[in-house]
Protein backbone atom coordinates (compact mmCIF):
# COMPACT_ATOMS: atom_id res chain seq x y z
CA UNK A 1 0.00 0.00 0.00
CA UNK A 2 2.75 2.72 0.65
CA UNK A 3 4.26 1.74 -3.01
CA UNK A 4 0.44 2.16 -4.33
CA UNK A 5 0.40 5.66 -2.18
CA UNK A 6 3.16 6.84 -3.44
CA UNK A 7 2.68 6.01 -7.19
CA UNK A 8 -0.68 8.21 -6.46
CA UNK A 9 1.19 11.03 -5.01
CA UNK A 10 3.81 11.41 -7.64
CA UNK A 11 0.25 11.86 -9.76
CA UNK A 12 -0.46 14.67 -7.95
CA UNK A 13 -3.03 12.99 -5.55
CA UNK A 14 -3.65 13.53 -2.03
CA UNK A 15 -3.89 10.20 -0.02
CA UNK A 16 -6.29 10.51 3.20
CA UNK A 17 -6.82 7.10 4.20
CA UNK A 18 -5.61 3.61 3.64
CA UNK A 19 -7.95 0.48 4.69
CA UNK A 20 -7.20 -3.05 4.09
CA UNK A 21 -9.61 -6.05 4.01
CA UNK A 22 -8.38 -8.80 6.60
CA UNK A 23 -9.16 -12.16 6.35
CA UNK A 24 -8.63 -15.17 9.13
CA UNK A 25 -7.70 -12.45 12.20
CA UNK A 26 -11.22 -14.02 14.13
CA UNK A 27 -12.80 -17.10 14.24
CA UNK A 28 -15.33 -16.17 11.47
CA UNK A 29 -12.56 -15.01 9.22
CA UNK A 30 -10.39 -18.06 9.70
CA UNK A 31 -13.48 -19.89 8.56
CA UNK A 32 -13.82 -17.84 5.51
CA UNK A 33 -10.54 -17.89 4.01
CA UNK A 34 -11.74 -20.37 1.89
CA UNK A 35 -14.15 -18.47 0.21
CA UNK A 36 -13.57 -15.92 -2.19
CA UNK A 37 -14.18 -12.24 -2.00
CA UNK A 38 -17.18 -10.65 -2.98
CA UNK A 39 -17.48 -10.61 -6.46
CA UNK A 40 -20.03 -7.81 -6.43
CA UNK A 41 -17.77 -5.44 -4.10
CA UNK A 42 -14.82 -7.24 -3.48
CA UNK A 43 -14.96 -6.40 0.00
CA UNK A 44 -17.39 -7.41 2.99
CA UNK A 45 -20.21 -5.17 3.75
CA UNK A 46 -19.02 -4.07 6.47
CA UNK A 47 -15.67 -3.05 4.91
CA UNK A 48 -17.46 -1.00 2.34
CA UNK A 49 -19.74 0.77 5.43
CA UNK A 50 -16.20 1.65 6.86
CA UNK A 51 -14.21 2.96 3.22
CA UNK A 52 -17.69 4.96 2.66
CA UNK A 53 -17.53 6.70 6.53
CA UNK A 54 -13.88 7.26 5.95
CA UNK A 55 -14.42 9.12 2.01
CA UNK A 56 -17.43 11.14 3.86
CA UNK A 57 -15.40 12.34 6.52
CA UNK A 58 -12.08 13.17 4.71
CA UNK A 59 -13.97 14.52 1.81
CA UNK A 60 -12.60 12.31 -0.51
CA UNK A 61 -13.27 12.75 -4.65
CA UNK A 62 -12.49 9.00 -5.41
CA UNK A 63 -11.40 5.76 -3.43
CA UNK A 64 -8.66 3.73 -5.45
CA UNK A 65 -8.13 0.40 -5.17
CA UNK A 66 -4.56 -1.53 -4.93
CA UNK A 67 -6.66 -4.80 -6.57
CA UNK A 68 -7.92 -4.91 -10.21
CA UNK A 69 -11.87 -4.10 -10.21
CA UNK A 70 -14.47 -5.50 -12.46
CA UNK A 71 -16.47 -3.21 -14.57
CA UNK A 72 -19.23 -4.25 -12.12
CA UNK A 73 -17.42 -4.15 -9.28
CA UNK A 74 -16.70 -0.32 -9.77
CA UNK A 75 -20.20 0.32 -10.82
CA UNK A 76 -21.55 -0.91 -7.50
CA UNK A 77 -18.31 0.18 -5.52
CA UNK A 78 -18.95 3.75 -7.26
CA UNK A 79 -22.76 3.55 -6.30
CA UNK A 80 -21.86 2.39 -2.42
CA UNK A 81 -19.38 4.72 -1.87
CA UNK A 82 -21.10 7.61 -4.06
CA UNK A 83 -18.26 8.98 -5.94
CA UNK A 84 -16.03 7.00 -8.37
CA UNK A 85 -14.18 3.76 -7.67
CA UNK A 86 -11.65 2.82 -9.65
CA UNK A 87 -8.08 0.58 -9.32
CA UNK A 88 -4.64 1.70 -9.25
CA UNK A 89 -3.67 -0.35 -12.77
CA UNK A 90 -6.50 1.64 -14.52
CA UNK A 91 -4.51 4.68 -13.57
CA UNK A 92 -1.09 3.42 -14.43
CA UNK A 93 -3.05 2.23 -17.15
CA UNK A 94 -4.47 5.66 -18.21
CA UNK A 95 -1.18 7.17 -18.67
């Protein structure tokens, strides 16, 4: 994540929060490292309630993700979060 915050930077981007989805740290998780992510978010529900509070309080114009997103995924991520969603490589990507 710090390489990831740092290629964002040199881009002239502001970083204001970092989050990370954690798997197997409780009993629940451990159970669910088996399973794979959400394929409609990526993240758990919960995670997504917690990126959203974070954007809303920082102000944030986008949240960028270190993972690749589906087209889907950023169209609901976007819609969740209510401003765009997007992944580092389509930024790399973009230039």
């Amino acid at each position: 994540m710090a390489s990831a915050a740092a290629e964002l930077a040199a881009r002239g981007a502001r970083v204001v929060a970092q989050t990370v989805q954690r798997r197997g740290v409780s009993d629940g998780g451990v159970q669910k490292m088996g399973l794979p992510y959400s394929s409609r978010t990526l993240l758990t529900y919960g995670k997504v309630r917690e990126v959203a509070q974070a954007c809303n309080q920082a102000n944030a114009d986008a949240v960028i993700f270190v993972a690749s997103l589906t087209e889907r995924q950023q169209r609901t991520l976007t819609d969740m979060l209510g401003r765009p969603a997007v992944s580092l490589s389509d930024i790399v990507a973009a230039d």
